[in-house]
C-alpha atoms as a PDB file:
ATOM      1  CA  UNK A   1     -27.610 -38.603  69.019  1.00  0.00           C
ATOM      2  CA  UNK A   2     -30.238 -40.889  70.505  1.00  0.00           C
ATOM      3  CA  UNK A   3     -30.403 -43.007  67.546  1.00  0.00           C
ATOM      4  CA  UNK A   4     -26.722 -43.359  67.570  1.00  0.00           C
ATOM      5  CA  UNK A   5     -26.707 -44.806  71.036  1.00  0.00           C
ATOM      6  CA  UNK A   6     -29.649 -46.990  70.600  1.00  0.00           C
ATOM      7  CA  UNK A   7     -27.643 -48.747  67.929  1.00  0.00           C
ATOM      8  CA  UNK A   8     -24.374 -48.281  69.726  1.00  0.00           C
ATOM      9  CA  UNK A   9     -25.956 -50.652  72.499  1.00  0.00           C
ATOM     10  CA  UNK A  10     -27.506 -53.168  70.681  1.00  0.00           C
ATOM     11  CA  UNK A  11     -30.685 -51.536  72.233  1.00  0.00           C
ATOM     12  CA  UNK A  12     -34.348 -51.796  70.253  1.00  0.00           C
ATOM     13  CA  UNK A  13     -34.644 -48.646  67.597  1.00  0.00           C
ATOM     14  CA  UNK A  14     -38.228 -47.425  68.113  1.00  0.00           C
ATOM     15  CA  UNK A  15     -40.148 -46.360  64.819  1.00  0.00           C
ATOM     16  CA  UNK A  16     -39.044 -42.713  65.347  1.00  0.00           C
ATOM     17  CA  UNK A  17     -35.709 -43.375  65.308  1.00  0.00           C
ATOM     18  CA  UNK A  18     -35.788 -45.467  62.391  1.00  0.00           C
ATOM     19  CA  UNK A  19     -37.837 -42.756  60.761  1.00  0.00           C
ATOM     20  CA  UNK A  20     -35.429 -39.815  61.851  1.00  0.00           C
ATOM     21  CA  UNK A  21     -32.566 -42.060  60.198  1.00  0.00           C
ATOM     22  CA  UNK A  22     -34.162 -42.932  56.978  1.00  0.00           C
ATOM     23  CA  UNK A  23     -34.992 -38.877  56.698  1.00  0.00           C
ATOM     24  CA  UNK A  24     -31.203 -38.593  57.362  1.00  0.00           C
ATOM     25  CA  UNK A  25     -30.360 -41.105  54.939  1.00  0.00           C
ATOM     26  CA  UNK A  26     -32.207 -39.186  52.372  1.00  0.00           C
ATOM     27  CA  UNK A  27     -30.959 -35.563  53.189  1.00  0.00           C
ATOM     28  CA  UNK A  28     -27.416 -36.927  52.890  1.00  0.00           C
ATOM     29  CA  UNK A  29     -28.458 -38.149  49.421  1.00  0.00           C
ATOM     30  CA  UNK A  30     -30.243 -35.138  48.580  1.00  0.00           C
ATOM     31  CA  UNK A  31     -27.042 -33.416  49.554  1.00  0.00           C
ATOM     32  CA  UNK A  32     -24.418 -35.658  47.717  1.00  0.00           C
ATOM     33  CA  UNK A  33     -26.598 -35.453  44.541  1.00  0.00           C
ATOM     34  CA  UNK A  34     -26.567 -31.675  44.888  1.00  0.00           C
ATOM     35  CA  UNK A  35     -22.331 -31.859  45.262  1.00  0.00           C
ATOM     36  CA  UNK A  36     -22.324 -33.964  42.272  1.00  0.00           C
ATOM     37  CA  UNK A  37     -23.713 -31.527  39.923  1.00  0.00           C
ATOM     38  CA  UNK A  38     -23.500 -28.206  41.656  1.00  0.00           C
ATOM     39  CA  UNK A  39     -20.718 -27.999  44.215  1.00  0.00           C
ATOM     40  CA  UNK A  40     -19.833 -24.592  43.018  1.00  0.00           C
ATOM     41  CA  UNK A  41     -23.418 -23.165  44.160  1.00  0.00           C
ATOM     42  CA  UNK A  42     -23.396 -24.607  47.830  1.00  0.00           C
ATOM     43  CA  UNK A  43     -22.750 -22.369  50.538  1.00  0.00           C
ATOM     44  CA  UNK A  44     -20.145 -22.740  53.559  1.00  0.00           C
ATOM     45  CA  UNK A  45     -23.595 -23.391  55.852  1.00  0.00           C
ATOM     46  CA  UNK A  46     -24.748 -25.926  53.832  1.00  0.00           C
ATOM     47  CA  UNK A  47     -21.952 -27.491  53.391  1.00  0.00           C
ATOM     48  CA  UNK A  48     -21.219 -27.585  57.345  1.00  0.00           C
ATOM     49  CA  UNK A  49     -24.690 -28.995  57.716  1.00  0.00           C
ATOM     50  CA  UNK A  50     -24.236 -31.826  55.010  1.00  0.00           C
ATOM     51  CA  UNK A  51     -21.162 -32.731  57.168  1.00  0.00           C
ATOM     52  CA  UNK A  52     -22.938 -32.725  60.738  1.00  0.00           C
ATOM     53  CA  UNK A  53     -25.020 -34.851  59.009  1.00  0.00           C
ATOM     54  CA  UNK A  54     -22.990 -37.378  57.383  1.00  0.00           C
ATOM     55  CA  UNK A  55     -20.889 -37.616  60.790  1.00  0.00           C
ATOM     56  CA  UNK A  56     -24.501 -38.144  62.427  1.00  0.00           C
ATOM     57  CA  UNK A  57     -25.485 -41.076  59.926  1.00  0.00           C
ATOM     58  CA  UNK A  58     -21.892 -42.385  60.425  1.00  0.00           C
ATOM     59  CA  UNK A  59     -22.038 -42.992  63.587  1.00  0.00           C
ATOM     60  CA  UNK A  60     -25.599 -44.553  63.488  1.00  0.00           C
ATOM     61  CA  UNK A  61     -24.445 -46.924  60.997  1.00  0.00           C
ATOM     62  CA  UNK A  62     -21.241 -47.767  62.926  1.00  0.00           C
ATOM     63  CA  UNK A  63     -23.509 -49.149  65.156  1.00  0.00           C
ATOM     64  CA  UNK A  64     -25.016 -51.742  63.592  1.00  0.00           C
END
């Protein structure tokens, strides 16, 4: 949750935070994508992880 309180704050986001959100970003993506065309194949695990995940990236963004 660092990254979420860096932005939170209005504090500087170093590189590796930036990084760790774009890599977010794109798992989230990866993940809606993968809803889109086969929702019936994903598991109750990865479905709980896609949602940590969006609720991470959420509160990032909030944020800004």
């Amino acid at each position: 949750m660092r990254e979420a309180g860096a932005l939170q704050t209005g504090g500087r986001v170093s590189k590796s935070d930036s990084k760790r959100l774009e890599q977010l970003l794109k798992e989230v993506l990866q993940v809606e994508r993968l809803y889109a065309y086969e929702l019936k194949n994903v598991t109750a695990e990865r479905r709980s992880k896609v949602l940590e995940l969006i609720e991470r990236f959420s509160i990032a963004e909030a944020g800004r």
